[in-house]
Protein backbone atom coordinates (compact mmCIF):
# COMPACT_ATOMS: atom_id res chain seq x y z
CA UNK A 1 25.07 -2.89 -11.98
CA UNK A 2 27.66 -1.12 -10.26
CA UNK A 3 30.56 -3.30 -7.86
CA UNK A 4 29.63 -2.33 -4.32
CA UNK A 5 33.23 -1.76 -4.55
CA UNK A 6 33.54 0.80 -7.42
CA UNK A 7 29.97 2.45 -5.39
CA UNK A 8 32.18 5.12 -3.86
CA UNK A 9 34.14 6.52 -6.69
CA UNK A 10 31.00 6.43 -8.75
CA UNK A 11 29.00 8.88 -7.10
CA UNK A 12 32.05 10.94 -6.53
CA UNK A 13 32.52 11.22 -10.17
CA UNK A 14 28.84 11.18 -10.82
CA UNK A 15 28.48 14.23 -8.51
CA UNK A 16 31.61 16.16 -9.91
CA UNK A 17 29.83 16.25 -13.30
CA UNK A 18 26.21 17.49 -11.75
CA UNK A 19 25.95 21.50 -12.51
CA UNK A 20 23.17 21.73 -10.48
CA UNK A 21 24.12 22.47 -6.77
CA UNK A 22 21.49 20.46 -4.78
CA UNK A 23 21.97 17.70 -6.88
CA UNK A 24 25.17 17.32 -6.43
CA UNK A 25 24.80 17.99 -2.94
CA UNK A 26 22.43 15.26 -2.33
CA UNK A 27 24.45 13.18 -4.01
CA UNK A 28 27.59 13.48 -1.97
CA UNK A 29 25.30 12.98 1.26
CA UNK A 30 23.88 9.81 0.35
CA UNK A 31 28.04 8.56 -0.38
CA UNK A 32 29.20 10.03 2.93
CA UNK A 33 26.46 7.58 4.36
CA UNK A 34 27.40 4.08 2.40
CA UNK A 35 30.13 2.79 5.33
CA UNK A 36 27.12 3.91 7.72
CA UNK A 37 24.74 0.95 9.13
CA UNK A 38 21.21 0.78 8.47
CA UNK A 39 20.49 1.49 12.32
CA UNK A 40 22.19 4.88 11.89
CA UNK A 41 21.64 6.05 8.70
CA UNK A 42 19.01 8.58 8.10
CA UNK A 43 16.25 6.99 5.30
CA UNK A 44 13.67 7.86 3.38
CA UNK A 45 10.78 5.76 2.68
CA UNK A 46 8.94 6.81 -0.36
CA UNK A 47 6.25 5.60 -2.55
CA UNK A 48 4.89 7.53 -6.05
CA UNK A 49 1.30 6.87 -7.35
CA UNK A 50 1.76 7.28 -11.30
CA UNK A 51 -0.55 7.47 -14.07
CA UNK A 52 0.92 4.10 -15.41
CA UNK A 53 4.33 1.71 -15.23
CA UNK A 54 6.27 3.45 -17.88
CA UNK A 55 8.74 6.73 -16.97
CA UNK A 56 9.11 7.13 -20.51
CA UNK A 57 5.53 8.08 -20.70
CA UNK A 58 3.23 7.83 -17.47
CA UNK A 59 2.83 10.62 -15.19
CA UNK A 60 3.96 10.81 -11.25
CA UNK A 61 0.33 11.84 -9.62
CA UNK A 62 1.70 11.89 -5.97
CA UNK A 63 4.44 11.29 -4.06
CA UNK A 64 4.69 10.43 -0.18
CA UNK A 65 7.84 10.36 1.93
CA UNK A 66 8.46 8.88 5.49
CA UNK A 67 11.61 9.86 7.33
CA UNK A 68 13.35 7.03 9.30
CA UNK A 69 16.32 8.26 12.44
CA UNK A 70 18.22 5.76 14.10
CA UNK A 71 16.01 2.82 13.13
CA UNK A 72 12.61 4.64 14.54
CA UNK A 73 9.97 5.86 11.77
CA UNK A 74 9.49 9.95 12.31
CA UNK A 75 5.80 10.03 11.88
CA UNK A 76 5.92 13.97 12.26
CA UNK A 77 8.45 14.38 9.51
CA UNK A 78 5.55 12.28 6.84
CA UNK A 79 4.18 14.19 3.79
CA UNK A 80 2.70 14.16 0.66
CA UNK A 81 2.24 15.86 -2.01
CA UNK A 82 0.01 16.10 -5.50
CA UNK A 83 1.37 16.48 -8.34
CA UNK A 84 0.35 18.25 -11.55
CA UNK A 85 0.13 16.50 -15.16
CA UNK A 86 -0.60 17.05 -18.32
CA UNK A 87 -3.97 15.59 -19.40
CA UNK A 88 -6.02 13.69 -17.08
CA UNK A 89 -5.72 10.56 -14.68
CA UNK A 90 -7.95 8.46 -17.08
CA UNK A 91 -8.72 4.91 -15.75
CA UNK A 92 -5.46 4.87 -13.23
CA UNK A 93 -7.84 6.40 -11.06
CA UNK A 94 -9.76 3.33 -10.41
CA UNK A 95 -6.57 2.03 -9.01
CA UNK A 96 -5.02 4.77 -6.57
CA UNK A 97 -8.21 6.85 -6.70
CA UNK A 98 -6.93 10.43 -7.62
CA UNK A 99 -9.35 12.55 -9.90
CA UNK A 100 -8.57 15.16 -11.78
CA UNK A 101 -10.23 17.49 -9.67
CA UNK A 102 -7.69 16.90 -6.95
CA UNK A 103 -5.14 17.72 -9.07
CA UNK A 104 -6.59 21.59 -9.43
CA UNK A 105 -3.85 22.86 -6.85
CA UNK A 106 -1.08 20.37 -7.32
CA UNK A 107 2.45 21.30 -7.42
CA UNK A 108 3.97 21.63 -10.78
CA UNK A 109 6.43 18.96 -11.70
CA UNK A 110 9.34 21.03 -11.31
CA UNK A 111 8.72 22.16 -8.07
CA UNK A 112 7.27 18.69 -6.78
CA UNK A 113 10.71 17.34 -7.88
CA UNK A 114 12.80 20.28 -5.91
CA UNK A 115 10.90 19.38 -2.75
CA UNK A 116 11.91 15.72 -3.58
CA UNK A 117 15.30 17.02 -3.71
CA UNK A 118 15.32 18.24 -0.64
CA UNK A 119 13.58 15.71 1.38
CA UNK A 120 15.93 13.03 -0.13
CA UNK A 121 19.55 15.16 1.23
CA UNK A 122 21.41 13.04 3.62
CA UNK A 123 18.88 10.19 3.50
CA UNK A 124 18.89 6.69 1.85
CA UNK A 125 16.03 6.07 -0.25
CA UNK A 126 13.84 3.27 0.74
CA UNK A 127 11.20 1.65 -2.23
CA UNK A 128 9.25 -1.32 -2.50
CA UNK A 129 10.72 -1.76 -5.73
CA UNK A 130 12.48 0.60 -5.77
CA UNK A 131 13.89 0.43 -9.62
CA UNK A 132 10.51 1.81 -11.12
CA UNK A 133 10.25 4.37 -8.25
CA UNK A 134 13.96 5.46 -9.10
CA UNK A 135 13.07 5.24 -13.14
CA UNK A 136 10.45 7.60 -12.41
CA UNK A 137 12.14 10.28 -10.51
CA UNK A 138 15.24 10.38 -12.60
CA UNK A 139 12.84 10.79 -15.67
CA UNK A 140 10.78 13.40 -14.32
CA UNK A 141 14.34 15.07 -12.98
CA UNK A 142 15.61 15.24 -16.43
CA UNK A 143 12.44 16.07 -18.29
CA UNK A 144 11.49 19.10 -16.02
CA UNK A 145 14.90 19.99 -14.56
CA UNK A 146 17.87 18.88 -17.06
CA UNK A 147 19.19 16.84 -14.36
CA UNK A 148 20.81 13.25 -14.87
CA UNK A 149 21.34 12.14 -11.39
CA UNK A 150 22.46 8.91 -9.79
CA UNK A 151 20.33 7.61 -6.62
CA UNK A 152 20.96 5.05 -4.16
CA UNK A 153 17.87 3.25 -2.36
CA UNK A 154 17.56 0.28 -0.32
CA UNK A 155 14.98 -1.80 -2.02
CA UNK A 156 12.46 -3.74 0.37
CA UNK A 157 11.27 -5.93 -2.34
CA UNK A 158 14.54 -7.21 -3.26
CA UNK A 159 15.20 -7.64 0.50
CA UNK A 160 12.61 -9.87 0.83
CA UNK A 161 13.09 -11.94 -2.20
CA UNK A 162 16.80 -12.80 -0.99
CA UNK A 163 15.06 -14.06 2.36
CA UNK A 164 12.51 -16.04 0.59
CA UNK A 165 15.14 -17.88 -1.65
CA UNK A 166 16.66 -18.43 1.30
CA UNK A 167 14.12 -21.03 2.02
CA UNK A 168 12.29 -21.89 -0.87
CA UNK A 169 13.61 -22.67 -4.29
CA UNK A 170 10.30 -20.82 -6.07
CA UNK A 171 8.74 -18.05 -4.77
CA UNK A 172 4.97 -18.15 -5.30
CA UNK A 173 3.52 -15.25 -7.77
CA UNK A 174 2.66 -12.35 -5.63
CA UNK A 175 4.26 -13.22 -2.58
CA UNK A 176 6.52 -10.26 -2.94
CA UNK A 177 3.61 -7.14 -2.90
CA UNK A 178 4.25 -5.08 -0.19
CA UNK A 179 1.00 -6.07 1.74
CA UNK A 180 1.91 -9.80 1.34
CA UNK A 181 5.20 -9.05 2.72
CA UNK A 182 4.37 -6.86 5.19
CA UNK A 183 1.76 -9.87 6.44
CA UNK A 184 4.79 -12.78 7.03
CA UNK A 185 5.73 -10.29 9.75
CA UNK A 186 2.50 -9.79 11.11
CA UNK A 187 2.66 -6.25 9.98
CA UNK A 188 -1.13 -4.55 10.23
CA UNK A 189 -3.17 -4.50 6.80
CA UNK A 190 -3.53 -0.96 5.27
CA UNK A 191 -5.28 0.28 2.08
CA UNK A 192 -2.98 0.19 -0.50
CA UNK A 193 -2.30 2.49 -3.24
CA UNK A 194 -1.81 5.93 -1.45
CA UNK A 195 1.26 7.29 -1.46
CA UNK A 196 1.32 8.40 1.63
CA UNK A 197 0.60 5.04 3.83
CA UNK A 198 2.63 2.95 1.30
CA UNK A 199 5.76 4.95 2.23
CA UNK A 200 5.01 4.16 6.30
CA UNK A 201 4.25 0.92 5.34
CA UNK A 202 7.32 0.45 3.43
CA UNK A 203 9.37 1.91 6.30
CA UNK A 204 7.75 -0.68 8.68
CA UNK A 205 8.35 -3.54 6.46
CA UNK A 206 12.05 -2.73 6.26
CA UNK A 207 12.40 -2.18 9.95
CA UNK A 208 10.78 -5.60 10.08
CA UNK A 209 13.36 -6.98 7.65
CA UNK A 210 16.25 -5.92 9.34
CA UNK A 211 14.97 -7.24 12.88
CA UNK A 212 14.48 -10.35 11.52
CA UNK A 213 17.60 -11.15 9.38
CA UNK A 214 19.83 -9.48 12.15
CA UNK A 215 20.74 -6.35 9.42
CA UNK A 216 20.74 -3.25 11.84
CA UNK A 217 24.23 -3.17 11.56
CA UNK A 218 24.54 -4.31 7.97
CA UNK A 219 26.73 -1.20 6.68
CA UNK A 220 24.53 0.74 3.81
CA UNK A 221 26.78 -0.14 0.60
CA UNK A 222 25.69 -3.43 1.20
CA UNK A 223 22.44 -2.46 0.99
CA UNK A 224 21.22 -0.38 -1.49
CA UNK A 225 20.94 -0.62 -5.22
CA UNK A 226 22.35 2.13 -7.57
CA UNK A 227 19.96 3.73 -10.15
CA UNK A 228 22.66 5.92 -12.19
């Protein structure tokens, strides 16, 4: 892992290398925004549904993005989108319910992960763990694109698992899924495993998490986890 210290300089280099010029230019905006605070920084919540848990070989399926300004969740600025694969869904359908036939007039992966691109400039990344998330996109970005790109997110799960070891020495198995998190704040239940209301749910959760540990004005490099 990268020193919150050496963050900086790291994506500076990191984006001096990129030949691709909104790559590089979404890096530089998420490093212009680590000395921001999480009330002010623009985010990103985002959540992918994938064919499996491995980015060396699973499929993204869908991805869904929820814009956060100034600490309030833009509900107008939510999408989705489907995303095309090679093959079918097989059984990973039974879990986030995408059939192939809904997949007819998805975007191709390319352009799915241009519009990603573009959604993510001058925003912070937010994931319930966030490391697969970031595995995924980076490995889709460099499959389809040729791009090796760092990203910085702010990782809700990890959030909450400093809080809970606050308290307790063991945290129970489970207690860190997004819907059991989102119910110690007395967050609403939704149905999990669309891409689209995981993001907003994510976004809520992590407005909820910095209410309750007093981290509006935590600045952002304090925050977020590299995935370079």
């Amino acid at each position: 892992m990268v020193s919150r210290a050496f963050l900086r300089p790291r994506l500076w280099w990191r984006s001096r290398a990129l030949d691709d010029g909104l790559a590089r230019t979404l890096v530089d905006s998420q490093r212009v925004l680590l000395s921001a605070t999480a009330e002010m920084a623009p985010m990103l919540a985002l959540d992918l549904e994938m064919t499996g848990l491995d980015p060396g070989r699973d499929q993204i399926l869908a991805i869904g993005v929820v814009p956060i300004d100034g600490g309030v969740i833009q509900l107008q600025g939510a999408e989705s989108v489907l995303v095309e694969i090679q093959g079918s869904v097989g059984q990973s359908a039974v879990i986030h319910g995408i059939t192939d036939r809904e997949l007819h007039n998805a975007l191709p992966l390319a352009d799915a992960m241009n519009w990603l691109m573009q959604k993510m400039r001058g925003r912070i990344l937010v994931a319930h763990h966030a490391p697969l998330d970031l595995a995924f996109i980076r490995a889709n970005m460099s499959r389809c694109l040729g791009i090796s790109m760092p990203i910085l997110a702010i990782d809700t799960l990890a959030l909450e698992r400093q809080r809970l070891l606050r308290v307790h020495e063991v945290i129970q198995e489970g207690s860190l899924r997004l819907g059991a998190s989102r119910h110690r704040y007395g967050l609403p239940v939704y149905d999990a495993h669309n891409a689209l209301t995981d993001a907003l749910s994510c976004a809520e959760l992590l407005l909820a998490q910095l209410a309750a540990i007093g981290g509006v004005r935590t600045r952002i490099d304090e925050l977020v986890t590299l995935c370079d």
